[in-house]
C-alpha atoms as a PDB file:
ATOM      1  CA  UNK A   1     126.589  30.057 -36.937  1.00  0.00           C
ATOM      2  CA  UNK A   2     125.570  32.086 -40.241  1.00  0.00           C
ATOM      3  CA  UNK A   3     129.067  32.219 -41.399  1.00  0.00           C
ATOM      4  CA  UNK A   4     129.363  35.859 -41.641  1.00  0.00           C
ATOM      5  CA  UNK A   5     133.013  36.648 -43.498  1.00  0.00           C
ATOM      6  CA  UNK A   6     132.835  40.595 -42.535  1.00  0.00           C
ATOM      7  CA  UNK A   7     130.805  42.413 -39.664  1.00  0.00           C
ATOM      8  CA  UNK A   8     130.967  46.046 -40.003  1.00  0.00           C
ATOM      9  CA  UNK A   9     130.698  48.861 -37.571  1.00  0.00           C
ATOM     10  CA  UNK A  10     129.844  52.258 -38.118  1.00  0.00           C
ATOM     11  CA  UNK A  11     131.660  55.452 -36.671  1.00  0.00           C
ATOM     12  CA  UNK A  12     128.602  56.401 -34.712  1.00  0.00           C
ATOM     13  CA  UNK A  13     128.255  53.570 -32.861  1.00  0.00           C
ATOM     14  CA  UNK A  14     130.147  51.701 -30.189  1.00  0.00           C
ATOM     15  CA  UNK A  15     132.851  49.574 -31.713  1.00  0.00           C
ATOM     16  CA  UNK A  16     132.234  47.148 -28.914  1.00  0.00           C
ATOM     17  CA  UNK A  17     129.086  45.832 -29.986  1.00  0.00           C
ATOM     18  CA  UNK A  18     130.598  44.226 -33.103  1.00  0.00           C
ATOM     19  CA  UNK A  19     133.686  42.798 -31.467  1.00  0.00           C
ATOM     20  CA  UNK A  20     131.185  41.259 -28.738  1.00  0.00           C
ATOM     21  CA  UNK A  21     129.033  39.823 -31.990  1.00  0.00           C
ATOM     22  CA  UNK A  22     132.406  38.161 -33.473  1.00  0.00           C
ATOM     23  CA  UNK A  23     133.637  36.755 -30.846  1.00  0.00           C
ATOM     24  CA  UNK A  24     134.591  32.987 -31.011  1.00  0.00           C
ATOM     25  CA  UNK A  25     133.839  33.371 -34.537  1.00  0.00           C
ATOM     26  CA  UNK A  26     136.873  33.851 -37.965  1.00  0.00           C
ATOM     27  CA  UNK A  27     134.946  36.858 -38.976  1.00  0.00           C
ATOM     28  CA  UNK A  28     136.977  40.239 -39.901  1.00  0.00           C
ATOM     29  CA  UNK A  29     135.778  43.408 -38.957  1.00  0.00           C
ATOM     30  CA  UNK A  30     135.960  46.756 -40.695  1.00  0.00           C
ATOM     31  CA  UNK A  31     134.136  50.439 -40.835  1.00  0.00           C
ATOM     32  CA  UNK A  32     131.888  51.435 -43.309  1.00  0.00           C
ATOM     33  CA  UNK A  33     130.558  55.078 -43.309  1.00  0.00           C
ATOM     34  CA  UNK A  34     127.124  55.087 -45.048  1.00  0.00           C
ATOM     35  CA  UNK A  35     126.711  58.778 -44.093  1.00  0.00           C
ATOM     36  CA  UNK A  36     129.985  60.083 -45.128  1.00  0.00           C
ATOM     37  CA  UNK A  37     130.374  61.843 -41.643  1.00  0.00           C
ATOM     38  CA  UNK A  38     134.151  62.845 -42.457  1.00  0.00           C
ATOM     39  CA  UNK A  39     133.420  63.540 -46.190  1.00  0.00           C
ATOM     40  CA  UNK A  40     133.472  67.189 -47.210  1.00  0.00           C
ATOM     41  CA  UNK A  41     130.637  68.653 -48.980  1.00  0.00           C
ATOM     42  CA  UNK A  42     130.892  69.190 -52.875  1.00  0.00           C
ATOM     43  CA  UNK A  43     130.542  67.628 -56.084  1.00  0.00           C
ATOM     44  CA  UNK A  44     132.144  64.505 -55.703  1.00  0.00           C
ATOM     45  CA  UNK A  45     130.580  63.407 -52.171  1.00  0.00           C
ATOM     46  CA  UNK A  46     128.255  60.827 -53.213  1.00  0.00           C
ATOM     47  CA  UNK A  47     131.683  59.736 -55.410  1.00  0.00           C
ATOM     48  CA  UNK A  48     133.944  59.411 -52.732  1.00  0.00           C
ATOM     49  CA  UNK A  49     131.467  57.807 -50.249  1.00  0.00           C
ATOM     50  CA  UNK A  50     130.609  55.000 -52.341  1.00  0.00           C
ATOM     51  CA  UNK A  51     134.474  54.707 -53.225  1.00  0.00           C
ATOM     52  CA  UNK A  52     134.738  54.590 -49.326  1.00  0.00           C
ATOM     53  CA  UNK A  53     132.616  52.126 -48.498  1.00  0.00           C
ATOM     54  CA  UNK A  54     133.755  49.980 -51.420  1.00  0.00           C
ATOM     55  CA  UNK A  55     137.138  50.378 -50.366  1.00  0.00           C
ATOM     56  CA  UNK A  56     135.991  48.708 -46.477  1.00  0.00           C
ATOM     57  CA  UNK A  57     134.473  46.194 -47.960  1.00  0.00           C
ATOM     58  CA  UNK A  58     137.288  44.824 -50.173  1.00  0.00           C
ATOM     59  CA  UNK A  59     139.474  45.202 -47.131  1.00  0.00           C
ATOM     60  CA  UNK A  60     137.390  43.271 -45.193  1.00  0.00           C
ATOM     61  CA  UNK A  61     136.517  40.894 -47.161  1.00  0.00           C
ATOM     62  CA  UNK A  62     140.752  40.043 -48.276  1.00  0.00           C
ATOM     63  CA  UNK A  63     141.398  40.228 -44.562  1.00  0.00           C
ATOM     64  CA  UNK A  64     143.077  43.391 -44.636  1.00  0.00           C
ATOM     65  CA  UNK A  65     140.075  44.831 -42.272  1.00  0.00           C
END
């Protein structure tokens, strides 16, 4: 109905919910960690979790997802 291309979910929650959202629809899914739960602490954190998230994104959104 809103033509959503990409529904993410994120590691903390249930998965389920988002397949149940997309269903019947041509969306992809993917993962995007906002909080960086599997990230290591140091210097390059806030580096590597925005190069995460980009990285989910661009997968999603080429169908890779």
């Amino acid at each position: 109905e809103l033509g959503a291309t990409c529904v993410f979910a994120e590691p903390q929650f249930e998965p389920k919910l988002v397949s149940t959202v997309i269903e019947g629809t041509d969306a992809n899914t993917g993962v995007i960690d906002p909080l960086g739960s599997e990230l290591e602490d140091g210097p390059d954190l806030y580096f590597e979790l925005i190069r995460g998230m980009a990285k989910s994104i661009r997968s999603c959104l080429s169908g890779e997802g």
